[in-house]
C-alpha atoms as a PDB file:
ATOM      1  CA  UNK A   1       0.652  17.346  -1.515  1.00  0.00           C
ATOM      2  CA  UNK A   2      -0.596  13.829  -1.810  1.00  0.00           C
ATOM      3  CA  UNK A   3       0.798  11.301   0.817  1.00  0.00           C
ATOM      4  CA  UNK A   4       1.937   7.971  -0.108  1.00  0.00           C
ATOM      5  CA  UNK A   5       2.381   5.203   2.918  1.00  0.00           C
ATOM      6  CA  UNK A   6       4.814   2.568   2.083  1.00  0.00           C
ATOM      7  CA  UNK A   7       4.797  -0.312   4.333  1.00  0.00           C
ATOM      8  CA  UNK A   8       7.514  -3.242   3.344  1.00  0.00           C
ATOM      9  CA  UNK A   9       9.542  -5.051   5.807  1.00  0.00           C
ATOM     10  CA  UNK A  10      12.820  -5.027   3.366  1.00  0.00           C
ATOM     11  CA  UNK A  11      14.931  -1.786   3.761  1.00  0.00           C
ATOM     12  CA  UNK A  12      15.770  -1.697   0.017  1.00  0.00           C
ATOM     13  CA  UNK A  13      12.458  -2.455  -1.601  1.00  0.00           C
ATOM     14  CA  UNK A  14      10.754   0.514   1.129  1.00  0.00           C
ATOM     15  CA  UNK A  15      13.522   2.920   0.412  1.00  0.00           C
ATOM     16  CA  UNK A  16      13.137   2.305  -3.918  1.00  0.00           C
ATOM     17  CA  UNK A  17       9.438   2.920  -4.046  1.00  0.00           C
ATOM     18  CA  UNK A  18       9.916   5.819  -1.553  1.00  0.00           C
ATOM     19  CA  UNK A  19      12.644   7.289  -3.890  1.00  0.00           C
ATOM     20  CA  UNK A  20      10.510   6.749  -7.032  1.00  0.00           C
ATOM     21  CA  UNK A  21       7.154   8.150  -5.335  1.00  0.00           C
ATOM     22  CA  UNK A  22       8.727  11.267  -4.130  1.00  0.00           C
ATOM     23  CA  UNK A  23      10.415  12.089  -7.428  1.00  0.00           C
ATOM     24  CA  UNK A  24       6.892  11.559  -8.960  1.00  0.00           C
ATOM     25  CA  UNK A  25       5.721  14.459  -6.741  1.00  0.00           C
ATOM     26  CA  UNK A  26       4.386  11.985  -3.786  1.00  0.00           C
ATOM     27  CA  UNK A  27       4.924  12.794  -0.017  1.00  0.00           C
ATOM     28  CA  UNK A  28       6.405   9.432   1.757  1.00  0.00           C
ATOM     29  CA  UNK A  29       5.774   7.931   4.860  1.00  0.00           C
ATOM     30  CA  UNK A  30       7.183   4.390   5.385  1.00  0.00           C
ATOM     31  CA  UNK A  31       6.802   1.571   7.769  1.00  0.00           C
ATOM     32  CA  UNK A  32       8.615  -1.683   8.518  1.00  0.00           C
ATOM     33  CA  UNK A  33       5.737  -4.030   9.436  1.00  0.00           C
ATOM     34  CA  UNK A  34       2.377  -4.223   9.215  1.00  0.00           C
ATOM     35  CA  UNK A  35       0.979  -2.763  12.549  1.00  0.00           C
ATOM     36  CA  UNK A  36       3.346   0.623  11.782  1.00  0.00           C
ATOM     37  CA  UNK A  37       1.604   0.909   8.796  1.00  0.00           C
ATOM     38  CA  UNK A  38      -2.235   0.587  10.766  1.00  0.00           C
ATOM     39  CA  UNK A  39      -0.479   2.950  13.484  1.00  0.00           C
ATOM     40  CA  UNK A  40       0.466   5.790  10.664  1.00  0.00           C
ATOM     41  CA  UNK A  41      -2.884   5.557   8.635  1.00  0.00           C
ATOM     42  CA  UNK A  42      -5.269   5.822  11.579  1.00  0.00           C
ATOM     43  CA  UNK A  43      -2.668   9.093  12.583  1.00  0.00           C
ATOM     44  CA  UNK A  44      -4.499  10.475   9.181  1.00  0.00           C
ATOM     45  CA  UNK A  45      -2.766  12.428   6.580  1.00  0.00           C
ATOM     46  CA  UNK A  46      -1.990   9.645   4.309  1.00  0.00           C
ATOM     47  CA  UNK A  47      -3.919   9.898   0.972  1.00  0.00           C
ATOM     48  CA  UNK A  48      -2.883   6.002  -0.323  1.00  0.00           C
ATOM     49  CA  UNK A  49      -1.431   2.612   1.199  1.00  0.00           C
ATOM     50  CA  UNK A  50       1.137   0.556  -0.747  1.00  0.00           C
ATOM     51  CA  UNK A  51       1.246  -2.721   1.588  1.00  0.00           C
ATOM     52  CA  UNK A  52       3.656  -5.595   1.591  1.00  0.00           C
ATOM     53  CA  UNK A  53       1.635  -8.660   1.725  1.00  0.00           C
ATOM     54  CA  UNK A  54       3.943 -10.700   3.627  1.00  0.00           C
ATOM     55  CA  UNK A  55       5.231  -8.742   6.783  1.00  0.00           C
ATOM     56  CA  UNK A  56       5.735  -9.877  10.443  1.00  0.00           C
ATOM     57  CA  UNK A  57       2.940  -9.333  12.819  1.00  0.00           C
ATOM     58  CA  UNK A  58      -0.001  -7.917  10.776  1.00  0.00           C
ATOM     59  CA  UNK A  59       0.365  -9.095   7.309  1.00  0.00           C
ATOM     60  CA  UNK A  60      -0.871  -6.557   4.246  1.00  0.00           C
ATOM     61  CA  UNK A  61      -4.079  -8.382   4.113  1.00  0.00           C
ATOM     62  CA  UNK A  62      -4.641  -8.147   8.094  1.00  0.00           C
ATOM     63  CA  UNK A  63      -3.923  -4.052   7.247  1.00  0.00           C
ATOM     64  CA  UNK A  64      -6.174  -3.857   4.462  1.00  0.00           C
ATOM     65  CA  UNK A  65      -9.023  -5.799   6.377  1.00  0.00           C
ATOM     66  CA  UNK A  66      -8.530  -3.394   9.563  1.00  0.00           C
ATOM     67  CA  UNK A  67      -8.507  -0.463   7.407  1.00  0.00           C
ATOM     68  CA  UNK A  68     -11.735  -1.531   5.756  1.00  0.00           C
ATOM     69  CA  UNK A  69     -12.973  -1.944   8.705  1.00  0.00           C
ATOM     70  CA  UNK A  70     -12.780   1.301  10.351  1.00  0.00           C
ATOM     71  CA  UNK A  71     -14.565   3.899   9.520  1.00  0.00           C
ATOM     72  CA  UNK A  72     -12.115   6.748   9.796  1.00  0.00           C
ATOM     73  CA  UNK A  73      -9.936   4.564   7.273  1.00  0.00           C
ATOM     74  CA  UNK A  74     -12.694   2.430   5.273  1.00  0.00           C
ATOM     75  CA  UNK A  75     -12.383   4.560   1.766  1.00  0.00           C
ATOM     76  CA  UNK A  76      -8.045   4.963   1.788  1.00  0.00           C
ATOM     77  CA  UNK A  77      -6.976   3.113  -1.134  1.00  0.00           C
ATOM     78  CA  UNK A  78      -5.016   0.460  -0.757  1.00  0.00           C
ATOM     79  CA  UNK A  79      -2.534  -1.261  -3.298  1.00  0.00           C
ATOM     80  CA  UNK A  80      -0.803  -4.713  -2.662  1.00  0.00           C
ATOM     81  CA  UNK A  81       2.924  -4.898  -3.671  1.00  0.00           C
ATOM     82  CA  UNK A  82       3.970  -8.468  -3.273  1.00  0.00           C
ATOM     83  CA  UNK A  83       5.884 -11.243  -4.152  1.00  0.00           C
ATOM     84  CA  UNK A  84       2.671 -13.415  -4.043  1.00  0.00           C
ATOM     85  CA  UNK A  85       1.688 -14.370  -7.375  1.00  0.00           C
ATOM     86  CA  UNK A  86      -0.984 -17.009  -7.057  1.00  0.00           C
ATOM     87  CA  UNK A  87      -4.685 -16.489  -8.352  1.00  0.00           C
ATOM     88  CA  UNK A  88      -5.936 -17.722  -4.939  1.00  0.00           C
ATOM     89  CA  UNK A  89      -3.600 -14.692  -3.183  1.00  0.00           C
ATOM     90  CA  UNK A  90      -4.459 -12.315  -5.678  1.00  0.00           C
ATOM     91  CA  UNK A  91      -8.054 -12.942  -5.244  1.00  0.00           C
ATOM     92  CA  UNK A  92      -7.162 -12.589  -1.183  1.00  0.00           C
ATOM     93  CA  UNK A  93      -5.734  -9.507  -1.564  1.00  0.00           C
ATOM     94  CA  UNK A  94      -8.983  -8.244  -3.273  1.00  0.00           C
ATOM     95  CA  UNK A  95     -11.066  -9.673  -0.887  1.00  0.00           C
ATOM     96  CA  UNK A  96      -9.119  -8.183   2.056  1.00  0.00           C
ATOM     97  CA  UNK A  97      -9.956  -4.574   0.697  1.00  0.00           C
ATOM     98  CA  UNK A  98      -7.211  -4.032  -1.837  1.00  0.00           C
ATOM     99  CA  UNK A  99      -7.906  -1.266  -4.713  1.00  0.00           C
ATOM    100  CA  UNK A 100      -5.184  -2.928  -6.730  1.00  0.00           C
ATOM    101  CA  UNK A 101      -2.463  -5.493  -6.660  1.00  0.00           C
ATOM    102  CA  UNK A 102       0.993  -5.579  -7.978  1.00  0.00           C
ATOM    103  CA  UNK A 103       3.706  -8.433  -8.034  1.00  0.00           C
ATOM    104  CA  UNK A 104       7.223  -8.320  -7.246  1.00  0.00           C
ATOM    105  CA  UNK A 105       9.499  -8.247  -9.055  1.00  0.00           C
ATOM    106  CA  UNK A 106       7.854  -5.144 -10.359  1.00  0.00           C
ATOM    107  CA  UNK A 107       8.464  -1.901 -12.264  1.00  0.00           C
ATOM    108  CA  UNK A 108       9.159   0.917 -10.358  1.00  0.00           C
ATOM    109  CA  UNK A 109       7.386   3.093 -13.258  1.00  0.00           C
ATOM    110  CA  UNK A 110       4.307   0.687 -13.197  1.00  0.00           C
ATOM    111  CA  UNK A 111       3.917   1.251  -9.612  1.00  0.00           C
ATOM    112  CA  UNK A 112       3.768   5.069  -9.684  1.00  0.00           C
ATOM    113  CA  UNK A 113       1.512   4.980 -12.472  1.00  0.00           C
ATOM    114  CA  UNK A 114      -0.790   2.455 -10.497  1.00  0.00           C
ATOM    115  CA  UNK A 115      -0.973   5.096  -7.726  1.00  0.00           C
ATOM    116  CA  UNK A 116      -1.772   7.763 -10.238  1.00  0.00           C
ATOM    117  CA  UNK A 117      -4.672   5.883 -11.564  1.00  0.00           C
ATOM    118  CA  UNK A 118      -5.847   4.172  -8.099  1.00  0.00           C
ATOM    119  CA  UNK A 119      -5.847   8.181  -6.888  1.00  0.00           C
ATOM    120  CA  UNK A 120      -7.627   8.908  -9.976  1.00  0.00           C
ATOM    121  CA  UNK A 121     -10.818   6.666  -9.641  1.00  0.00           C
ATOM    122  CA  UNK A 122     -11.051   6.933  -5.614  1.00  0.00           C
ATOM    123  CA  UNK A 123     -10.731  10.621  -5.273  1.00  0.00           C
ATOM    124  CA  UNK A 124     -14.104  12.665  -5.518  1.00  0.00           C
END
């Protein structure tokens, strides 16, 4: 089964993509700030990141950047779920690592179907 990591620092907005991933078929992990999240995907086992950009501690794009950076973790895909809308933070998220970017408030459908497709070009 595919594992989805799902790190948010709101409650609600971590427990409604977990809700809508696992009824899609998705296994879900979730973490409450940013250096959970780095903590879980070095553990292994997770197949995709969705990462709050704006979380205490280690923000999404510190995350994404220390996931790029490791070897271990360099290829996991990554997907930015955020309330930042800006071109300039869009274009950060990307150059942090991201495979994809999605703003809040968002679709719960879109999201799933971003993961589908994000799995779909980064898996061999």
């Amino acid at each position: 089964m595919t594992t989805v990591l799902v790190a948010d620092d709101d409650l609600d907005i971590r427990e409604l993509v977990a809700f809508k991933l696992a009824q899609a078929g998705y296994e879900v992990r979730s973490a409450p700030d940013g250096a959970a999240a780095l903590d879980l995907a070095r553990a292994g086992g997770v197949d995709i990141v969705v990462l709050d950009l704006m979380m205490p501690g280690l923000s999404g794009l510190d995350v994404c950047a220390e996931l790029r950076r490791q070897e271990a973790t360099a290829d996991l895909p990554v997907i930015m779920l955020t309330a930042r809308a800006q071109d300039q933070d869009v274009a950060s998220g990307f150059a942090a690592g991201a495979d994809d970017y999605v703003v809040k408030p968002f679709s719960p459908r879109e999201l799933v179907s971003r993961v589908q497709a994000v799995l779909g070009r980064t898996r061999p």
